[in-house]
N, C-alpha and C. Protein backbone atom coordinates (compact mmCIF):
# COMPACT_ATOMS: atom_id res chain seq x y z
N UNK A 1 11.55 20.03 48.99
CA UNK A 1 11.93 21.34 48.53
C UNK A 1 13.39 21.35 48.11
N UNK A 2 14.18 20.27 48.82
CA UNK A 2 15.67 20.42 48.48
C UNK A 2 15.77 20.12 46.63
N UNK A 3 17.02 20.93 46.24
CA UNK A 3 17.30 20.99 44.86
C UNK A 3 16.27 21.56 44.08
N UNK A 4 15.55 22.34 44.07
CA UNK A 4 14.33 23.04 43.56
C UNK A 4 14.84 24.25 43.66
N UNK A 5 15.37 25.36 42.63
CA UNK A 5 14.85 26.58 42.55
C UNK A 5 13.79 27.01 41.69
N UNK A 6 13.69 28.44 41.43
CA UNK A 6 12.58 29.23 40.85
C UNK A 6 13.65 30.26 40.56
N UNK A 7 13.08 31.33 39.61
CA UNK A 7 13.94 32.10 38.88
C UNK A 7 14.35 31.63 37.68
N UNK A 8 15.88 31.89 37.87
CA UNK A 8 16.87 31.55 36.59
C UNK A 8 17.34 30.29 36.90
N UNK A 9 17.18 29.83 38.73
CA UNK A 9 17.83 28.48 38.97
C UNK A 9 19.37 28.65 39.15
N UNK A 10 19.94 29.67 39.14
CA UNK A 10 21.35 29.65 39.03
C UNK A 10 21.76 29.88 40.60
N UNK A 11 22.49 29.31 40.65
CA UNK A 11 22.76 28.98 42.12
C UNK A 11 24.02 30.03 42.14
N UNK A 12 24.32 31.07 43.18
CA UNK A 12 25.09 31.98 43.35
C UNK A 12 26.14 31.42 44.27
N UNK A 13 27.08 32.39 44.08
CA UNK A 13 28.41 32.09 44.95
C UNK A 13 29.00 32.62 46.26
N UNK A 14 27.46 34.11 46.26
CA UNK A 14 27.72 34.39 47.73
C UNK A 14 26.79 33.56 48.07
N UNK A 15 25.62 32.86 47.95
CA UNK A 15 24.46 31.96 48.58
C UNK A 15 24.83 30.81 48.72
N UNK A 16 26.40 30.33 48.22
CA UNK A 16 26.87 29.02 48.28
C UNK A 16 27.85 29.71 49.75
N UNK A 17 28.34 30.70 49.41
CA UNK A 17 29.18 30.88 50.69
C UNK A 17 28.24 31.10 51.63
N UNK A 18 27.36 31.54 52.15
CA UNK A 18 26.36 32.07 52.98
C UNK A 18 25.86 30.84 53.64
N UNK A 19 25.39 29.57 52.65
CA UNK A 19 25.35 28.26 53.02
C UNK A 19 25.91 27.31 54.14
N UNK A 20 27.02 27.76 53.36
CA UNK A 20 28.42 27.00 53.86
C UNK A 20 28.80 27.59 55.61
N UNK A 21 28.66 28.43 55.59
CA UNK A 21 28.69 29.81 56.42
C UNK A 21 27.49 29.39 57.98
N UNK A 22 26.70 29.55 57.53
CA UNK A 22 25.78 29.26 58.40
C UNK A 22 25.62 27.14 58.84
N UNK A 23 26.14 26.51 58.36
CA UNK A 23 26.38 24.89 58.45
C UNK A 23 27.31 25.27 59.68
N UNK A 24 28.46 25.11 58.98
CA UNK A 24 29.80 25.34 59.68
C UNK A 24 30.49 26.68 60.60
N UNK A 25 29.78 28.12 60.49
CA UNK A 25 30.83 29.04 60.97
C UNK A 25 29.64 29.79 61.50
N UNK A 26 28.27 28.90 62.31
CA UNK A 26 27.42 30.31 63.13
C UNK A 26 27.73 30.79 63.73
N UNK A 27 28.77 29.99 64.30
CA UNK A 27 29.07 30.97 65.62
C UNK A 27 29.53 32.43 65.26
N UNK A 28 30.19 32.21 64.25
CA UNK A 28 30.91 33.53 63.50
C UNK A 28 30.15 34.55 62.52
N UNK A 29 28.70 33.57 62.29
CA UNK A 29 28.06 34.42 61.29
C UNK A 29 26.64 35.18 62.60
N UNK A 30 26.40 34.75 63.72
CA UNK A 30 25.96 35.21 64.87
C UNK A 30 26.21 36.61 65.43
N UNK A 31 27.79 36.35 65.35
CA UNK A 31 28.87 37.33 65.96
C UNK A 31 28.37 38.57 65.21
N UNK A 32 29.05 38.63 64.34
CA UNK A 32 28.57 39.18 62.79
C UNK A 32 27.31 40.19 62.88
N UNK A 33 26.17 39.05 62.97
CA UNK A 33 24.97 39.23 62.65
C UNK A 33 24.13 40.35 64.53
N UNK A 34 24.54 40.32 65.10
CA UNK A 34 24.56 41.12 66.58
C UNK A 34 25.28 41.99 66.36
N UNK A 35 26.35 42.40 65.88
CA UNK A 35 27.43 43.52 66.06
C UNK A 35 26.44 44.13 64.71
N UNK A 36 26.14 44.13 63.43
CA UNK A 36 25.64 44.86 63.13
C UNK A 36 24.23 45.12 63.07
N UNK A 37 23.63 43.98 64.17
CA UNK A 37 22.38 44.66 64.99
C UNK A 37 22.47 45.91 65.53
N UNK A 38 23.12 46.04 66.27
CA UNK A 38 23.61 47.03 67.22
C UNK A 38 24.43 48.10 67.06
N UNK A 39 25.09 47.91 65.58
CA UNK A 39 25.54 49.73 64.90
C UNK A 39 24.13 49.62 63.99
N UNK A 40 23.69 48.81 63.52
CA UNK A 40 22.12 49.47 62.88
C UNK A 40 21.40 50.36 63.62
N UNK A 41 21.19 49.81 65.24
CA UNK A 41 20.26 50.50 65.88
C UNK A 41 20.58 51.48 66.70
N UNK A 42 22.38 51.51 66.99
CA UNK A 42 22.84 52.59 67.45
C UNK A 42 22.82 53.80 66.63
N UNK A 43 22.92 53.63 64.88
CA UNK A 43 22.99 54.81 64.26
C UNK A 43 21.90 55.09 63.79
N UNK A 44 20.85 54.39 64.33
CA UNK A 44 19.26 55.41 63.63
C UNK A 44 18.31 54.74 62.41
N UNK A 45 19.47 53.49 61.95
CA UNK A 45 19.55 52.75 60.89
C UNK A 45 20.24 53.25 59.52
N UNK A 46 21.02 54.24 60.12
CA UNK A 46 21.96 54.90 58.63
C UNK A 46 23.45 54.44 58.49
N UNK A 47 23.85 53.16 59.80
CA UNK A 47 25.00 52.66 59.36
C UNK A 47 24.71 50.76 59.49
N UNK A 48 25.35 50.12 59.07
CA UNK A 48 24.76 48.49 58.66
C UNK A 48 23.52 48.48 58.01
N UNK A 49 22.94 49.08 57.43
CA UNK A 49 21.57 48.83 56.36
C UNK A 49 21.72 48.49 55.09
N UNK A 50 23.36 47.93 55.02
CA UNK A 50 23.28 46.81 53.55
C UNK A 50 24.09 45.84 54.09
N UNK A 51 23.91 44.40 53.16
CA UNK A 51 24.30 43.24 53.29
C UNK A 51 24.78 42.66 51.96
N UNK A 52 25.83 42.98 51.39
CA UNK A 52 26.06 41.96 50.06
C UNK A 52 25.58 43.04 48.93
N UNK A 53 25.15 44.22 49.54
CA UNK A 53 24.93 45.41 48.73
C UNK A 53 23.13 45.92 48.77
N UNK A 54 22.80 44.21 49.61
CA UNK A 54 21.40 44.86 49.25
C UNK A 54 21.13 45.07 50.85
N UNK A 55 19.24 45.98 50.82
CA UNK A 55 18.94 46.39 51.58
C UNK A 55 18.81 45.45 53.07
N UNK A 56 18.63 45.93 54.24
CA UNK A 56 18.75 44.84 55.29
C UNK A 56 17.84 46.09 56.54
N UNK A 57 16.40 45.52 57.54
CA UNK A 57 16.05 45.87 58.04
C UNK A 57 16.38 45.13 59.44
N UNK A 58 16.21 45.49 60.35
CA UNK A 58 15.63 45.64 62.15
C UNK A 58 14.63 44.60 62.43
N UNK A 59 13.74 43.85 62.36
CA UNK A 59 12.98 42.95 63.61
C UNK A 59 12.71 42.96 64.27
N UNK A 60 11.97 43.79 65.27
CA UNK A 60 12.07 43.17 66.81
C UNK A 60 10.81 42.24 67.50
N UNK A 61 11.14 40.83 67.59
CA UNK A 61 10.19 40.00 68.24
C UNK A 61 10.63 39.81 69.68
N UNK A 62 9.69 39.65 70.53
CA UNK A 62 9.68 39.84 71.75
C UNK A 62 10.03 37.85 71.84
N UNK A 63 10.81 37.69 72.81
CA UNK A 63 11.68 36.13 73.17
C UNK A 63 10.63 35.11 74.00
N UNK A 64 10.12 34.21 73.35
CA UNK A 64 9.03 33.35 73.53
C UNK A 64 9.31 32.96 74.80
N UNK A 65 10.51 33.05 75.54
CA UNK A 65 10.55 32.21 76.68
C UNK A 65 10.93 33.64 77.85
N UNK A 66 11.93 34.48 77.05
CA UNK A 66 12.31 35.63 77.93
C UNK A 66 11.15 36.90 78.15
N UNK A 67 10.48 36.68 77.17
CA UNK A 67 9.58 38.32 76.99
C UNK A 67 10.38 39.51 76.87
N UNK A 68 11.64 39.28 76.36
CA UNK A 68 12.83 40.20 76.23
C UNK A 68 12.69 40.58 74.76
N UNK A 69 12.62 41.74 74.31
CA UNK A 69 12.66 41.95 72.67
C UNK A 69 14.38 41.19 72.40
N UNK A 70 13.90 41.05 71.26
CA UNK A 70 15.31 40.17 70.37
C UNK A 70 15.16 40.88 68.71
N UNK A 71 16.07 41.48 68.80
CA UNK A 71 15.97 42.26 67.74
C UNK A 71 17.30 41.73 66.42
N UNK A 72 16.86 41.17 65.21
CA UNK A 72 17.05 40.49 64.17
C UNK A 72 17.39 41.55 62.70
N UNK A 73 18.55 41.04 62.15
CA UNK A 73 18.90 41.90 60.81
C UNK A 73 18.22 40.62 59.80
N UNK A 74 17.13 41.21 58.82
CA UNK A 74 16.85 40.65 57.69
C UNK A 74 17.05 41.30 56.81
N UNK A 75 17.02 40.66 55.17
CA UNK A 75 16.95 41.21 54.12
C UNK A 75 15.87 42.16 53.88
N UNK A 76 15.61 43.20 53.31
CA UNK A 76 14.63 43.78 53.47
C UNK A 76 14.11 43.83 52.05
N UNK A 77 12.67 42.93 52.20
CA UNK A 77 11.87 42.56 50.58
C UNK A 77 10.21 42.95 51.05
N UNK A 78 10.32 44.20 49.95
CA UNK A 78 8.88 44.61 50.22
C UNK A 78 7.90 43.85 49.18
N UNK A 79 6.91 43.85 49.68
CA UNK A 79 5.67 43.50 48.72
C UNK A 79 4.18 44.86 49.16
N UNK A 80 4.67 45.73 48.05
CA UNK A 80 3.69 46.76 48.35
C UNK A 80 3.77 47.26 49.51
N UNK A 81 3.32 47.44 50.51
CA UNK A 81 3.23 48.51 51.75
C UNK A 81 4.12 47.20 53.11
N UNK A 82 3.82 45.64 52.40
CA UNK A 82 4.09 45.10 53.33
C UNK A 82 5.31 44.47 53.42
N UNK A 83 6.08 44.10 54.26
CA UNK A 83 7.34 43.35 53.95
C UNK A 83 7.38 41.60 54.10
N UNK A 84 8.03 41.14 53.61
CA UNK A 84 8.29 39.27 53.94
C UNK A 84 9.45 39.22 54.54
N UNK A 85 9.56 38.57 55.04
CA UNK A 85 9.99 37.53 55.48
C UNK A 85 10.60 36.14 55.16
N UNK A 86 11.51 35.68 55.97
CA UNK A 86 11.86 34.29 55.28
C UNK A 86 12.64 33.51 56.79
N UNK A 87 12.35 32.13 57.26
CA UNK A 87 12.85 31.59 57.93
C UNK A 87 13.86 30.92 56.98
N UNK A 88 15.42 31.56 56.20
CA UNK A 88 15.83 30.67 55.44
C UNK A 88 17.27 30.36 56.33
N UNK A 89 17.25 31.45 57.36
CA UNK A 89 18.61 30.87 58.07
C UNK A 89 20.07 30.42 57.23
N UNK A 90 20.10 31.17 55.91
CA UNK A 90 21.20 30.90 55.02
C UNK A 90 21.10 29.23 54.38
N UNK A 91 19.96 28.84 54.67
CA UNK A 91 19.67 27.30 53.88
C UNK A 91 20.39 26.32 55.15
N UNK A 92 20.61 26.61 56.15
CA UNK A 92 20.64 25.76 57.35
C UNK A 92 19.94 24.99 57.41
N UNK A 93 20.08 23.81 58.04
CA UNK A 93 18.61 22.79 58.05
C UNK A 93 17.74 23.22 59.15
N UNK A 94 18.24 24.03 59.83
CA UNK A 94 16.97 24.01 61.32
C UNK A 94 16.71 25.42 60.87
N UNK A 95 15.49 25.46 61.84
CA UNK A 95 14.72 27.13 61.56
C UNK A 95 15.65 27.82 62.74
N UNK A 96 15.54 29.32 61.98
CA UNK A 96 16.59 30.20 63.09
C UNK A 96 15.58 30.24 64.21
N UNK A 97 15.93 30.85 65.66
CA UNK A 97 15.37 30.99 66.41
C UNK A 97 14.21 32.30 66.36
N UNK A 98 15.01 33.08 65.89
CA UNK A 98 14.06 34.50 65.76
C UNK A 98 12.50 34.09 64.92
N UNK A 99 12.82 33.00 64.19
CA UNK A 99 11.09 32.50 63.88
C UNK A 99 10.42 32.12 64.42
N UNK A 100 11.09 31.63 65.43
CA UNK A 100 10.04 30.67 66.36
C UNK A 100 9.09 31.65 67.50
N UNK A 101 10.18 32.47 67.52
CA UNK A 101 9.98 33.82 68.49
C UNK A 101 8.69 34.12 67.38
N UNK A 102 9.05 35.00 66.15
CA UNK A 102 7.80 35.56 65.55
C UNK A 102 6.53 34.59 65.50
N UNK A 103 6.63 33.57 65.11
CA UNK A 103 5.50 32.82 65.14
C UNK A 103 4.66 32.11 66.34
N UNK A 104 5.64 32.67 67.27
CA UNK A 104 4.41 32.67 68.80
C UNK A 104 3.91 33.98 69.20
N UNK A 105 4.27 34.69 68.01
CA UNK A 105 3.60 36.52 68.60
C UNK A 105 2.16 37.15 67.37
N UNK A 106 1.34 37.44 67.67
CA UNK A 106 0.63 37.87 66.23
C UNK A 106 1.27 39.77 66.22
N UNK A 107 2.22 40.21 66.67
CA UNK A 107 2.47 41.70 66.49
C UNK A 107 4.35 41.61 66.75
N UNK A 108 4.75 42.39 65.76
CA UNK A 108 6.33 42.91 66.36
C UNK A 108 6.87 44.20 65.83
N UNK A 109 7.76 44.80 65.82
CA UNK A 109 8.24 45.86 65.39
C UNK A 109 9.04 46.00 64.25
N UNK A 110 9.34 46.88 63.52
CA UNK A 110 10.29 46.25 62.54
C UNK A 110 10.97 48.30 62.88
N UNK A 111 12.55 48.04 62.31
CA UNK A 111 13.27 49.51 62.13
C UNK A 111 13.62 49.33 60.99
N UNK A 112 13.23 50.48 59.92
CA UNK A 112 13.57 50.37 58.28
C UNK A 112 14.07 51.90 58.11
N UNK A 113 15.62 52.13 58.07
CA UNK A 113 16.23 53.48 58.51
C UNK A 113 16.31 54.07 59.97
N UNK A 114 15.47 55.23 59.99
CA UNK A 114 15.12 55.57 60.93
C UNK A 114 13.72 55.44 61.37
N UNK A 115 12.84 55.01 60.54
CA UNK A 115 11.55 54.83 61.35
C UNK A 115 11.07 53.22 61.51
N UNK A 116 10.74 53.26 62.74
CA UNK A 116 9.95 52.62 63.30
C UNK A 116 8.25 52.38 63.55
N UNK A 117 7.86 51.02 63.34
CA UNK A 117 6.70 51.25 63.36
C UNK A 117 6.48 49.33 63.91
N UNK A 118 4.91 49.21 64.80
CA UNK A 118 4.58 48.15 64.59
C UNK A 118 3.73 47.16 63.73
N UNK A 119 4.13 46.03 63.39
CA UNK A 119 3.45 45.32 62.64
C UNK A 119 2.25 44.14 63.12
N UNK A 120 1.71 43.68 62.14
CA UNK A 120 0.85 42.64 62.32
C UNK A 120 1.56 41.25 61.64
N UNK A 121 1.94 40.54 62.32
CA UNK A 121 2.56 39.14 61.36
C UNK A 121 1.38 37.87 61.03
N UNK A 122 1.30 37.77 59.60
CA UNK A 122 0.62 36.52 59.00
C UNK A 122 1.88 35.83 58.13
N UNK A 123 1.59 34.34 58.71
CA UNK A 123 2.40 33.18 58.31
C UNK A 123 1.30 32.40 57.35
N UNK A 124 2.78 32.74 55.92
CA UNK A 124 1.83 32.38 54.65
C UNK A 124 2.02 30.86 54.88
N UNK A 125 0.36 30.18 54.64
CA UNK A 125 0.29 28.89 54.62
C UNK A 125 -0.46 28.13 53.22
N UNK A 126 -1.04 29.32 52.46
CA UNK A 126 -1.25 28.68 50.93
C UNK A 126 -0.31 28.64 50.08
N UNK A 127 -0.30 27.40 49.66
CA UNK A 127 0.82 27.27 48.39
C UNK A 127 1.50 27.97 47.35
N UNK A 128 0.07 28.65 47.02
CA UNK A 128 -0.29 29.50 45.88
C UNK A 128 0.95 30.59 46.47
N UNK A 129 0.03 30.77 47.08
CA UNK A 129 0.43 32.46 47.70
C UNK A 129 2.31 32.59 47.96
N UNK A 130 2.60 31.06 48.68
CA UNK A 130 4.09 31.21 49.17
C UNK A 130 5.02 31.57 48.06
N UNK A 131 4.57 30.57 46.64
CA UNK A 131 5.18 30.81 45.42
C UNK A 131 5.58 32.11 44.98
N UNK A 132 4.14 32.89 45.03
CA UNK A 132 4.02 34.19 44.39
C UNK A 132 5.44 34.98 45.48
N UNK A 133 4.93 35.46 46.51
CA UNK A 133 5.99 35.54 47.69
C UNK A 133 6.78 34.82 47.50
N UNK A 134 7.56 33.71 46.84
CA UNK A 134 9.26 33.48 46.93
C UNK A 134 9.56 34.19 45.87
N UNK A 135 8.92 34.37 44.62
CA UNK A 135 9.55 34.75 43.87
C UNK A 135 9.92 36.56 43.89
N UNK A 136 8.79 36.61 44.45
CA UNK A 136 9.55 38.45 45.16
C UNK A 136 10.63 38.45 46.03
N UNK A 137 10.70 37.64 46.86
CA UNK A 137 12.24 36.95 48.11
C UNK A 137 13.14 36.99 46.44
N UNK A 138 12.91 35.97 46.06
CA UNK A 138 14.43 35.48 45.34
C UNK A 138 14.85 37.02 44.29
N UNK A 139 13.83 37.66 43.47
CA UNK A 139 14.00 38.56 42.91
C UNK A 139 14.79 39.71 43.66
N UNK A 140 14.61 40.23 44.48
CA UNK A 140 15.02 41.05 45.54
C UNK A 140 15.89 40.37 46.05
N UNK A 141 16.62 39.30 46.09
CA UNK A 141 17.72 38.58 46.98
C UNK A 141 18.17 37.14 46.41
N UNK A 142 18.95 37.13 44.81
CA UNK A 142 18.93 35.80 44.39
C UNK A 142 19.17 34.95 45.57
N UNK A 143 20.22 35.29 46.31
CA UNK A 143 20.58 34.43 47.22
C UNK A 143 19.43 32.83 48.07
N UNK A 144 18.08 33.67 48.09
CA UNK A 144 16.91 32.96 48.29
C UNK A 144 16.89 31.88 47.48
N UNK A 145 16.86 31.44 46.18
CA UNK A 145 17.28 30.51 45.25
C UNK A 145 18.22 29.15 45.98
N UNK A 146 19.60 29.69 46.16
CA UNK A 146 20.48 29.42 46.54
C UNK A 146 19.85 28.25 47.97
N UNK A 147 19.85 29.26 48.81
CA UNK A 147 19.26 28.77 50.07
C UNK A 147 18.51 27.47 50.01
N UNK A 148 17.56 27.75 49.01
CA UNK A 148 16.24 26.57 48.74
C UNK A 148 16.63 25.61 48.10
N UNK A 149 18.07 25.92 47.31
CA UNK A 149 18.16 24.71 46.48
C UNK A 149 18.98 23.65 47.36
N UNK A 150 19.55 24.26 48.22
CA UNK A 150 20.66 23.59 48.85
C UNK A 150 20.57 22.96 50.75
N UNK A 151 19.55 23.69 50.73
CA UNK A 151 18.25 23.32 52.06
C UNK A 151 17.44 22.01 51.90
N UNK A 152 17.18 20.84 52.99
CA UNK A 152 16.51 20.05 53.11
C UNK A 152 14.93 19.98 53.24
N UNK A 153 14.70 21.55 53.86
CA UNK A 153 13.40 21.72 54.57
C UNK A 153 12.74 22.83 53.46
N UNK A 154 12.23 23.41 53.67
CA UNK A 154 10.92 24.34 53.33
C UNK A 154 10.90 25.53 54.25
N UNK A 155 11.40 26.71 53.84
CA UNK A 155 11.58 27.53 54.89
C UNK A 155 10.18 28.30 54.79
N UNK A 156 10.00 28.75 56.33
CA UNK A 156 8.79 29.39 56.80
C UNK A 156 8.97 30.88 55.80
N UNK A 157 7.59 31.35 55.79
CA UNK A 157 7.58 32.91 54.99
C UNK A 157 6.27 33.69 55.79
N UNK A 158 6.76 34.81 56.23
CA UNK A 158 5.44 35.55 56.86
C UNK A 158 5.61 36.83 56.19
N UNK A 159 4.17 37.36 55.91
CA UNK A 159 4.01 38.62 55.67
C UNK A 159 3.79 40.06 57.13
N UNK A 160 4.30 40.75 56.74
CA UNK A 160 4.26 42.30 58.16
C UNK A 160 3.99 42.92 57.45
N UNK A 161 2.39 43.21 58.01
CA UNK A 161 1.87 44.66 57.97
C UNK A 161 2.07 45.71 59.05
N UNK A 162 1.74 47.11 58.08
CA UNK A 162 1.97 48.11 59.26
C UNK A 162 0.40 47.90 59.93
N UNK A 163 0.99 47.71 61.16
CA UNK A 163 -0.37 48.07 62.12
C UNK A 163 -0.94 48.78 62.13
N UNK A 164 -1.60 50.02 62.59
CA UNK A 164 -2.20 51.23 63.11
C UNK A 164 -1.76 51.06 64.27
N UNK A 165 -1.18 52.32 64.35
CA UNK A 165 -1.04 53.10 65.93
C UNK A 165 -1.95 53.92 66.26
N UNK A 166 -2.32 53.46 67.71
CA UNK A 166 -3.63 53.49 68.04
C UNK A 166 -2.94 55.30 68.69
């Protein structure tokens, strides 16, 4: 997958910094990434709900080892009613942790503003399908491009549906 985009192929300069960023400065992009966990969810989701200008949702997967919710800022890329996902970890070579968490759970929560709701998580595993789904990721977030071109691995992609509340 490394050196492969889709799109325009143009490799961006916040997705080169973002790169760079997550290699060398997690600790700092961690920091970061918790502090505006936590004014997201302190204000209802009406303060930290952009990133780089674009939209950014809530997560919450419950901690594969703690059973503690762990609650995660992603980009927020809808596909119709449902949202994706991306294990791209800023094009890091290892998968972030919060995937590993989602992909030992089939249900988690997501906060998009102020509402809340739970989901159903499916981890796209046809080819076909991942394509179609990156190119809604990268459209909604060139940065995705970026990530993939400059990444060794193949990052994971899951789709969240809204559940029914029973």
């Amino acid at each position: 997958m490394a050196g492969k985009t889709s799109g325009t192929g143009k490799l961006t300069l916040s997705g080169r910094f973002n790169h760079y960023s997550s290699i060398y400065l997690g600790f700092a992009a961690r920091a970061f990434a918790r502090r505006n966990s936590r004014v997201y969810a302190s204000s209802g989701g009406t303060r930290g709900n952009k990133l780089q200008g674009k939209p950014v949702f809530q997560l919450i997967v419950t901690g594969r080892k703690s059973g503690e919710p762990r609650p995660v800022m992603l980009m927020l890329v809808r596909d119709g009613d449902d949202i994706l996902v991306c294990g791209s970890n800023g094009g890091h070579p290892g998968t972030p942790n919060w995937w590993h968490n989602l992909a030992a759970q089939p249900t988690a929560r997501v906060q998009v503003g102020p509402d809340t709701w739970p989901v159903d998580v499916r981890i796209v595993t046809d080819d076909e399908e991942y394509e179609k789904h990156w190119r809604t990721l990268a459209a909604a977030y060139p940065n995705f491009d970026t990530y993939r071109a400059l990444s060794p691995r193949k990052f994971p992609m899951a789709v969240l549906s809204r559940h029914p509340e029973v």
